[in-house]
Protein backbone atom coordinates (compact mmCIF):
# COMPACT_ATOMS: atom_id res chain seq x y z
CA UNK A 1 51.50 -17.10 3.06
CA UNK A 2 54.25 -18.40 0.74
CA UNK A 3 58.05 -19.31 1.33
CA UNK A 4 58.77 -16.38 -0.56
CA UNK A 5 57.14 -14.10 2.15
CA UNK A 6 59.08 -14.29 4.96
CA UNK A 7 62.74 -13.23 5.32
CA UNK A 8 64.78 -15.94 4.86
CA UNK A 9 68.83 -16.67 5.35
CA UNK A 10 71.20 -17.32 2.39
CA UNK A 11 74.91 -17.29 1.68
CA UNK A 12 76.20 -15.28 -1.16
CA UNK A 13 79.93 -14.97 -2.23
CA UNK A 14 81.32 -16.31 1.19
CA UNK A 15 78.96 -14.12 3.21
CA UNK A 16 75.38 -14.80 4.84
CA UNK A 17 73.04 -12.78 4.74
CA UNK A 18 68.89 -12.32 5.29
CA UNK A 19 67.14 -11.89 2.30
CA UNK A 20 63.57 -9.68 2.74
CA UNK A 21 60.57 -10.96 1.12
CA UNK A 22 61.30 -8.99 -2.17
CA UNK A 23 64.76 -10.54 -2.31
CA UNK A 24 67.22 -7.99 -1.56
CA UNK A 25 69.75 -8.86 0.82
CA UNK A 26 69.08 -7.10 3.95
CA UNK A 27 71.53 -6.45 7.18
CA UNK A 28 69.61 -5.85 10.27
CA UNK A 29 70.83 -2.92 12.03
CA UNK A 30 68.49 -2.96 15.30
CA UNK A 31 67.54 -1.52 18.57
CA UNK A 32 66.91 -3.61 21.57
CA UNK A 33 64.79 -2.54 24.17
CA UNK A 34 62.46 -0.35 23.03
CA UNK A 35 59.78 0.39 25.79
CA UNK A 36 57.10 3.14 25.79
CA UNK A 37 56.70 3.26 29.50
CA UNK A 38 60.34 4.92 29.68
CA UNK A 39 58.32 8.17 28.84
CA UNK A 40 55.67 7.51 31.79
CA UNK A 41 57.83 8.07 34.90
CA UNK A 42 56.87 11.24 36.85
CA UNK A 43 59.78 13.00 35.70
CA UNK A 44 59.09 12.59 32.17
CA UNK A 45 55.00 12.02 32.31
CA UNK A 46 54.35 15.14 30.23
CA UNK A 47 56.77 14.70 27.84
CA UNK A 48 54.66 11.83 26.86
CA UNK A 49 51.58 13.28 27.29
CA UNK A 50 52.54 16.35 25.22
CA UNK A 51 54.41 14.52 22.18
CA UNK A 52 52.75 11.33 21.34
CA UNK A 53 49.55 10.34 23.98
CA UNK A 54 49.27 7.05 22.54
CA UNK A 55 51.92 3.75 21.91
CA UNK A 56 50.87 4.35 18.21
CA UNK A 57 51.79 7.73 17.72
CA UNK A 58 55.19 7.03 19.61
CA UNK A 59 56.26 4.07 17.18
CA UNK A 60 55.13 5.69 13.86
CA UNK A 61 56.68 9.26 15.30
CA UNK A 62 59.60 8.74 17.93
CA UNK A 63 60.76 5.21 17.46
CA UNK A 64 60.93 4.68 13.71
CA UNK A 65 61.45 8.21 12.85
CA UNK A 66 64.53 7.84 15.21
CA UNK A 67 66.10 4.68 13.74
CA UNK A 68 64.92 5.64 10.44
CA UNK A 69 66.56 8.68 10.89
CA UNK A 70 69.55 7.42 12.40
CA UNK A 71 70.28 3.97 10.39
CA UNK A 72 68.65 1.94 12.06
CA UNK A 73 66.26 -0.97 10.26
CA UNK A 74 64.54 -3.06 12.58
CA UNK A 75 63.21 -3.31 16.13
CA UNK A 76 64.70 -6.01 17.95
CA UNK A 77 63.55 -7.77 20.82
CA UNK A 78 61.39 -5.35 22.98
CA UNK A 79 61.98 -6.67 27.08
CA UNK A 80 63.32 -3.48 28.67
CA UNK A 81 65.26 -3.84 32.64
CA UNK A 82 62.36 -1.86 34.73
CA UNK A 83 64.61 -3.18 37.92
CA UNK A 84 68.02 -3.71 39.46
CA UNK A 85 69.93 -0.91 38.72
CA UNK A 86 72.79 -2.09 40.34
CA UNK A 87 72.85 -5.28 38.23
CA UNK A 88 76.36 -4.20 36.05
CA UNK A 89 77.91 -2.97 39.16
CA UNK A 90 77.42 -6.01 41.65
CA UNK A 91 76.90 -8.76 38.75
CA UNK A 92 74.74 -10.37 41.01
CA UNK A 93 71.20 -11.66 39.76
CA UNK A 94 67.50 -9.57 40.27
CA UNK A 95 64.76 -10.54 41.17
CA UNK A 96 62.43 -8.69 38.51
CA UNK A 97 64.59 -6.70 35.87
CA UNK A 98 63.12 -7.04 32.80
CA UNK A 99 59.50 -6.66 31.24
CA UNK A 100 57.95 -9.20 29.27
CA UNK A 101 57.90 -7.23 25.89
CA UNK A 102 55.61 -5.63 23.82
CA UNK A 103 51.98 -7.86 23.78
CA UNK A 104 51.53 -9.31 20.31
CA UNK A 105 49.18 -6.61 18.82
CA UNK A 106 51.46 -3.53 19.60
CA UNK A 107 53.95 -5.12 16.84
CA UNK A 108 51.08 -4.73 14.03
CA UNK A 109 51.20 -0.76 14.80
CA UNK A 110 55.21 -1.94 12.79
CA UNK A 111 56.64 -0.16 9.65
CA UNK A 112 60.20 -1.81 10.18
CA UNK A 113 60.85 -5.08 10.33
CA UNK A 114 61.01 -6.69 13.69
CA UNK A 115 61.73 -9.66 15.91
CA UNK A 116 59.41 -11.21 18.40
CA UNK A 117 60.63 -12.83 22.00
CA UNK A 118 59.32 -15.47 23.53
CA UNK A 119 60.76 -16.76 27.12
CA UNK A 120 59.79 -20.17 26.92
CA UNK A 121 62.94 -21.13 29.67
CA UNK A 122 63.04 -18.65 32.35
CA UNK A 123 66.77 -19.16 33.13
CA UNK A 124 67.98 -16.05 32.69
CA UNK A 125 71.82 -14.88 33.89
CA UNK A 126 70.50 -12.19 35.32
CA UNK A 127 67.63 -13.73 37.23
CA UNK A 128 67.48 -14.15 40.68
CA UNK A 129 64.89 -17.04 40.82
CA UNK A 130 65.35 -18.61 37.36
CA UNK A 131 62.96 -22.01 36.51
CA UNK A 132 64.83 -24.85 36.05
CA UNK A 133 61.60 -26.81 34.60
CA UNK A 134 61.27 -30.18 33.51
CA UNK A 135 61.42 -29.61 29.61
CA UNK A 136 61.08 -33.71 28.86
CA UNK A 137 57.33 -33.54 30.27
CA UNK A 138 54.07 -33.10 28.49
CA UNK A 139 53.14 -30.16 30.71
CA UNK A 140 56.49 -27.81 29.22
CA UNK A 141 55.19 -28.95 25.69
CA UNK A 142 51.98 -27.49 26.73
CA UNK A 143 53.20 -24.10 28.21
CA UNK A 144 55.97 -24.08 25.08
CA UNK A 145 52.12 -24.52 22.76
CA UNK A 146 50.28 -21.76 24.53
CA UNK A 147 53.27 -19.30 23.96
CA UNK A 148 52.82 -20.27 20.26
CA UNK A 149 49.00 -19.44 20.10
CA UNK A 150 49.98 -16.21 22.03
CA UNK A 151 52.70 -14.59 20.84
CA UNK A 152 53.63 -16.55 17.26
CA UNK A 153 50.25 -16.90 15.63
CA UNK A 154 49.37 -13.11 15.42
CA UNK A 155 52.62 -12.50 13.46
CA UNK A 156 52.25 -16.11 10.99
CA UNK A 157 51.06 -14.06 8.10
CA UNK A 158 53.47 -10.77 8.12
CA UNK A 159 56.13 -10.02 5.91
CA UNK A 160 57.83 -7.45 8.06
CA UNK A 161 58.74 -10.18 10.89
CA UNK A 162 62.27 -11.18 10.82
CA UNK A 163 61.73 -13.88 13.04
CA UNK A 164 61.50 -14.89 16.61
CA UNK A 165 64.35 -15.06 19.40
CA UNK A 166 64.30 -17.08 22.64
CA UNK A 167 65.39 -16.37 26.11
CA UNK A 168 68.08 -13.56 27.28
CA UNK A 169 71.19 -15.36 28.31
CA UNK A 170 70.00 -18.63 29.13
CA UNK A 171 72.51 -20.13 32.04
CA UNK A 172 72.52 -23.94 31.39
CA UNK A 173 75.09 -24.37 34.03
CA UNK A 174 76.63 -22.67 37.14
CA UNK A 175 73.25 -20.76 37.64
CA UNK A 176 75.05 -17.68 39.71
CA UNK A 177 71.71 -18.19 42.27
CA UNK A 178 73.06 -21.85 42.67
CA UNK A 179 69.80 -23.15 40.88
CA UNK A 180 70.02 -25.46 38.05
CA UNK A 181 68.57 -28.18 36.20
CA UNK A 182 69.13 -31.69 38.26
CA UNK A 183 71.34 -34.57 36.93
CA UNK A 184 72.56 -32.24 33.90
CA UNK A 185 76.56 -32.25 35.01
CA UNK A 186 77.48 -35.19 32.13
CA UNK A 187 77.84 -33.35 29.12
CA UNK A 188 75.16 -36.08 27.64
CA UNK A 189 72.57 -35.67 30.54
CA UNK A 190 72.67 -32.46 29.35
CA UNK A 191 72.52 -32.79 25.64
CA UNK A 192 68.88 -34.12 26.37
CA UNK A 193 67.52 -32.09 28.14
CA UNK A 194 68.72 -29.34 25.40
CA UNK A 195 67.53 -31.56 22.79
CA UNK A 196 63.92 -31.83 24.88
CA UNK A 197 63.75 -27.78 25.11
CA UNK A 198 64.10 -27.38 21.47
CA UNK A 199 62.28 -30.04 20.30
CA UNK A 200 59.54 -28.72 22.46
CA UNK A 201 60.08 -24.89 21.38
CA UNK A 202 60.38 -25.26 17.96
CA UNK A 203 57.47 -28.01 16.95
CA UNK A 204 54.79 -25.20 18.85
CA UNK A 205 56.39 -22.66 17.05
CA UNK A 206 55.85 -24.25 13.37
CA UNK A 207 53.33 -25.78 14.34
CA UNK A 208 51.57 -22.45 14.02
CA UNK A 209 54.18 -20.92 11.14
CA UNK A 210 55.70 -22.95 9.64
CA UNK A 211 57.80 -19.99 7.69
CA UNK A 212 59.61 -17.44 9.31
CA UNK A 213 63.19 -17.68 11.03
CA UNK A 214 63.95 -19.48 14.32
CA UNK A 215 66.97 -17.32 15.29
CA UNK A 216 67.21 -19.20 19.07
CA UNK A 217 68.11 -17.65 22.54
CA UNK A 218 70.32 -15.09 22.55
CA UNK A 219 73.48 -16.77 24.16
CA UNK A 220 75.75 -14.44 25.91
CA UNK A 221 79.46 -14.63 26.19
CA UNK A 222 79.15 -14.74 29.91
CA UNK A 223 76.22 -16.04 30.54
CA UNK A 224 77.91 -19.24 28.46
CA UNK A 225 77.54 -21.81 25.81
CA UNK A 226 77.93 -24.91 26.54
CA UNK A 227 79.29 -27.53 23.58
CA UNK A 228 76.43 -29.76 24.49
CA UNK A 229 73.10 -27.38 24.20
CA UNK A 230 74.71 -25.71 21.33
CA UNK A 231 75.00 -28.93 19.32
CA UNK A 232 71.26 -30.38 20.76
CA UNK A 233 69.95 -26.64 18.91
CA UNK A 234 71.94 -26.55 15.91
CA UNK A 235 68.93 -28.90 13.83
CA UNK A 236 66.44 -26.44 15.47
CA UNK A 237 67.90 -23.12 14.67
CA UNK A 238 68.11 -21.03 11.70
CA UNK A 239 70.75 -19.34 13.16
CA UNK A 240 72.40 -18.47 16.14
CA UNK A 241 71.81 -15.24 18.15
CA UNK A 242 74.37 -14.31 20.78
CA UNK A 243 74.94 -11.27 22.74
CA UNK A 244 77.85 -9.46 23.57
CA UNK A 245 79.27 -6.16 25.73
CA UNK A 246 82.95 -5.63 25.56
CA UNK A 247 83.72 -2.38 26.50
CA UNK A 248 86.80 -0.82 25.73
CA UNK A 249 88.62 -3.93 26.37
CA UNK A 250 90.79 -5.10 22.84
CA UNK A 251 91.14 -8.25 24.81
CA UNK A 252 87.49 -9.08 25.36
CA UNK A 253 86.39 -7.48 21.64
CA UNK A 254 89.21 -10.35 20.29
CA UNK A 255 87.89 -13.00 22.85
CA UNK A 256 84.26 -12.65 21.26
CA UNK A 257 85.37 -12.64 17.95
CA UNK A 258 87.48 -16.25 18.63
CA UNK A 259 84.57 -17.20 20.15
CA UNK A 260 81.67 -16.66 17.31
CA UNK A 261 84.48 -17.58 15.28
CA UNK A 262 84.58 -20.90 16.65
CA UNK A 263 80.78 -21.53 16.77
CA UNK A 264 80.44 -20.74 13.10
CA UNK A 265 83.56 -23.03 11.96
CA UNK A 266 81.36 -25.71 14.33
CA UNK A 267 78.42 -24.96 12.64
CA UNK A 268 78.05 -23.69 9.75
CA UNK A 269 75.23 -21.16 10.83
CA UNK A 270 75.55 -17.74 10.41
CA UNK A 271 75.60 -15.03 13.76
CA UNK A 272 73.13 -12.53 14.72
CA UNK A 273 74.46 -10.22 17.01
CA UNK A 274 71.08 -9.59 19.21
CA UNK A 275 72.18 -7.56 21.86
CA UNK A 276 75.57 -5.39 21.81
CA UNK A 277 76.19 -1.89 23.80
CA UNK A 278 77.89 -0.27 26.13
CA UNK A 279 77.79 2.96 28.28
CA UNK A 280 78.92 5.68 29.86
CA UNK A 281 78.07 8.02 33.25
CA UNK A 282 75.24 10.76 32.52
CA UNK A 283 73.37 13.05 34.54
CA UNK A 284 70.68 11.10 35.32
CA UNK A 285 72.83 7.67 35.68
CA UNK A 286 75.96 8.45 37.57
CA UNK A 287 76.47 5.34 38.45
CA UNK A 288 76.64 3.93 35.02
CA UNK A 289 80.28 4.76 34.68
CA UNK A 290 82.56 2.53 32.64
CA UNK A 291 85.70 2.08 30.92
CA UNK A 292 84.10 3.98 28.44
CA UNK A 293 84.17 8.46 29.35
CA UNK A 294 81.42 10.01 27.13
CA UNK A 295 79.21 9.67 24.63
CA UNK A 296 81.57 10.67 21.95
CA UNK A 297 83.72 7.67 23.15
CA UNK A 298 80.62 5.63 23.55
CA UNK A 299 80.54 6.27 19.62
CA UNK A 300 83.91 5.49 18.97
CA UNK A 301 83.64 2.50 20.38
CA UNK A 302 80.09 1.43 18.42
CA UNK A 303 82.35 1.78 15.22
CA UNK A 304 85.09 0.00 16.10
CA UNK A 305 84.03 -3.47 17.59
CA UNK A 306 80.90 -2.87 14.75
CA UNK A 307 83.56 -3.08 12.00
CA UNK A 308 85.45 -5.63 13.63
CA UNK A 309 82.38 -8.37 13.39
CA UNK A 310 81.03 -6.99 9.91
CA UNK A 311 84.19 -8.43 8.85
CA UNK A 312 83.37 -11.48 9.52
CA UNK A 313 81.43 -13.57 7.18
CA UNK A 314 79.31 -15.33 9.35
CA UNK A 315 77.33 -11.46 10.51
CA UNK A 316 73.71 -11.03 9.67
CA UNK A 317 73.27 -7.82 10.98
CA UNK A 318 73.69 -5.65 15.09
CA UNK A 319 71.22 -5.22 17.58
CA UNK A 320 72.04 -2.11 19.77
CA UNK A 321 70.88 -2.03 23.55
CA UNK A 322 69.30 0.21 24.18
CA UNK A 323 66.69 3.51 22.76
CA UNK A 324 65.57 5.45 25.68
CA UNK A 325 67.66 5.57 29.05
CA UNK A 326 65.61 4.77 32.45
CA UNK A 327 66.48 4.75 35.64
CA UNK A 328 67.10 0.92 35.64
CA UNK A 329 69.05 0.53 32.49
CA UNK A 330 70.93 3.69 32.86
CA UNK A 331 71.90 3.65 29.08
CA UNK A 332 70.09 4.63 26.02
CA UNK A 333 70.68 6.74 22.78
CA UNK A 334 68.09 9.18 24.07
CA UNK A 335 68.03 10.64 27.60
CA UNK A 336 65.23 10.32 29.86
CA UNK A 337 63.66 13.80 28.26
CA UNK A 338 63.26 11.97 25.15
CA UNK A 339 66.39 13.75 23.30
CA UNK A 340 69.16 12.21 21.55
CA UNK A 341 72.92 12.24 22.74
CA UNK A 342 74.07 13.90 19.60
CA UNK A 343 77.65 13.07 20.23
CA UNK A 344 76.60 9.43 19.89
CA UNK A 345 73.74 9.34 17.35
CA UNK A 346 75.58 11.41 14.67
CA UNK A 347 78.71 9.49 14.66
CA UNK A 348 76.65 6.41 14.79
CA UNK A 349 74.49 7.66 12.09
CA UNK A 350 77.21 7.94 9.52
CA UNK A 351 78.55 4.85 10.10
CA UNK A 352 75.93 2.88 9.70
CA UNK A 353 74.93 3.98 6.33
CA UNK A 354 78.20 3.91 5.01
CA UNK A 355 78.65 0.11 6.81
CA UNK A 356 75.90 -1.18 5.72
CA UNK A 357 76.67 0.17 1.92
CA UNK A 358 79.42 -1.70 1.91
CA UNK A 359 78.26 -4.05 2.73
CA UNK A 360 76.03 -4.53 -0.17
CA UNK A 361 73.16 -4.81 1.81
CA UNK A 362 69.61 -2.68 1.83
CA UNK A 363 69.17 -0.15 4.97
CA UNK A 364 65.24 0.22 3.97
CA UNK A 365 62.63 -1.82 2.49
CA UNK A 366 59.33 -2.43 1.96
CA UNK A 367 58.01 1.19 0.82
């Protein structure tokens, strides 16, 4: 595989940008958490059975048909919350709450572009038992090359892979389960053992290609992002990916946008915004309620913190959380019987063609 076949990153007229392996500029406009077994509870069993029967059928004919349909132009990482439903509510961590993604081969079945996760640092926000390992030692440099072979060399030769993330909301520091790495309070100490975890992650991963993008974890605005691991990842990263859920808070919208702000004036590296949402009380999810009434507000609000960071130069595209709403999750663009919210996908719809046209960027590619 050439250079020239991989989506690669590029500034043009004071704004980034990917570039697909044709070279049109491209936006990613993607869904997060996109998880077949969401149609395989007993309360939704037959739906499944009766429209697609197979994980092929339901990518070619529910999942890109939808974002197709609805704007959308990649699948983003995959991991779905199967537990904790009460993890907004008490913002405590889980013990299990999300899946490990879709296995390497399911991604082939792709027409869209699409980004692989790998968890090589299981220090998750959200995670009640997170693993603080030693990442200076031979043995994390194996696990970190095994995690290569499995879920980086299947994808080395295709175009359609935008590139691969890291973990979901790393916590470096302040672990809320009181865990954490040991000796890594100096802001040095832990600038090593950053530099040790990316040096580690990165040399397995081009080891086996040496092409596509390295977009990082996906650092969250709570979860933090400490001065120290972002400069030990800044030679290792293509470009940062962050996540973000405001809600209907101005305030918080304004404090992300300082805050991205400042990591690109750091940096120089353009933003991907991984993982953005928010949510609203349904039928099924009562207890889902936010700041946020309906799903026409839920809308609303898409567009306006969307149009906020598309002005910023430093964007390379939106990941929306999530497709299909569980019983876990709670929130989805679809309800558990597999049927849009209308009052949020047609809204949302519209906007993101007309965004992403003026944007000057492709929604579509690849024929």
């Amino acid at each position: 595989m050439t250079h020239n076949a991989a989506f690669r990153i590029q500034k043009n007229r004071a704004r980034w940008t990917f570039v697909d392996p044709a070279g049109a500029q491209f936006v990613s406009v993607g869904v997060a958490h996109a998880d077949e077994t969401n149609l395989m509870y007993p309360h939704n069993l037959h739906l499944w059975r009766e429209r697609y029967g197979s994980k092929e059928a339901w990518v070619r004919d529910g999942l890109e048909t939808d974002l197709r349909a609805w704007g959308f132009n990649t699948i983003s990482a995959t991991e779905e919350v199967v537990s904790g439903r009460v993890l907004a509510a008490a913002g405590t961590p889980v013990d299990i709450a999300h899946s490990s993604g879709w296995p390497a081969p399911d991604y082939l079945m792709a027409q869209l572009p699409f980004c692989v996760p790998l968890r090589p640092l299981e220090i998750e926000s959200w995670n009640g038992f997170p693993a603080y390992r030693d990442v200076e030692s031979p043995d994390f440099a194996e696990y970190c090359d095994y995690l290569a072979r499995r879920y980086v060399l299947p994808h080395a030769g295709n175009p359609l892979l935008l590139g691969y993330v890291l973990t979901d909301a790393p916590r470096w520091q302040n672990h809320p389960s009181g865990a954490g790495f040991i000796d890594s309070d100096s802001p040095d100490r832990l600038y090593e053992l950053a530099q040790a975890y990316y040096r580690a992650v990165t040399t397995a991963i081009r080891r086996y290609d040496p092409h596509h993008l390295i977009l990082g974890d996906r650092y969250g605005v709570v979860a933090g992002m400490p001065e120290p691991v972002l400069a030990a990842a800044a030679p290792y990263v293509d470009a940062w990916s962050v996540q973000v859920f405001t809600g209907a808070d101005a305030g918080k919208l304004q404090q992300a946008l300082d805050t991205f702000d400042g990591l690109y004036e750091q940096t120089g590296k353009p933003i991907l915004i991984a993982d953005t949402g928010n949510w609203c009380a349904t039928p099924t999810s009562p207890h889902r309620a936010s700041d946020i009434p309906d799903q026409r507000g839920r809308a609303t609000h898409y567009q306006r913190t969307i149009t906020a960071y598309a002005s910023r130069p430093w964007l390379l595209g939106w990941h929306w959380c999530g497709y299909l709403e569980n019983p876990a999750r709670g929130v989805g663009m679809k309800d558990p019987s597999d049927e849009p919210y209308l009052e949020f996908t047609e809204p949302v719809t519209e906007f993101n063609q007309a965004t992403t046209a003026d944007l000057g960027h492709g929604v579509l590619l690849l024929d």
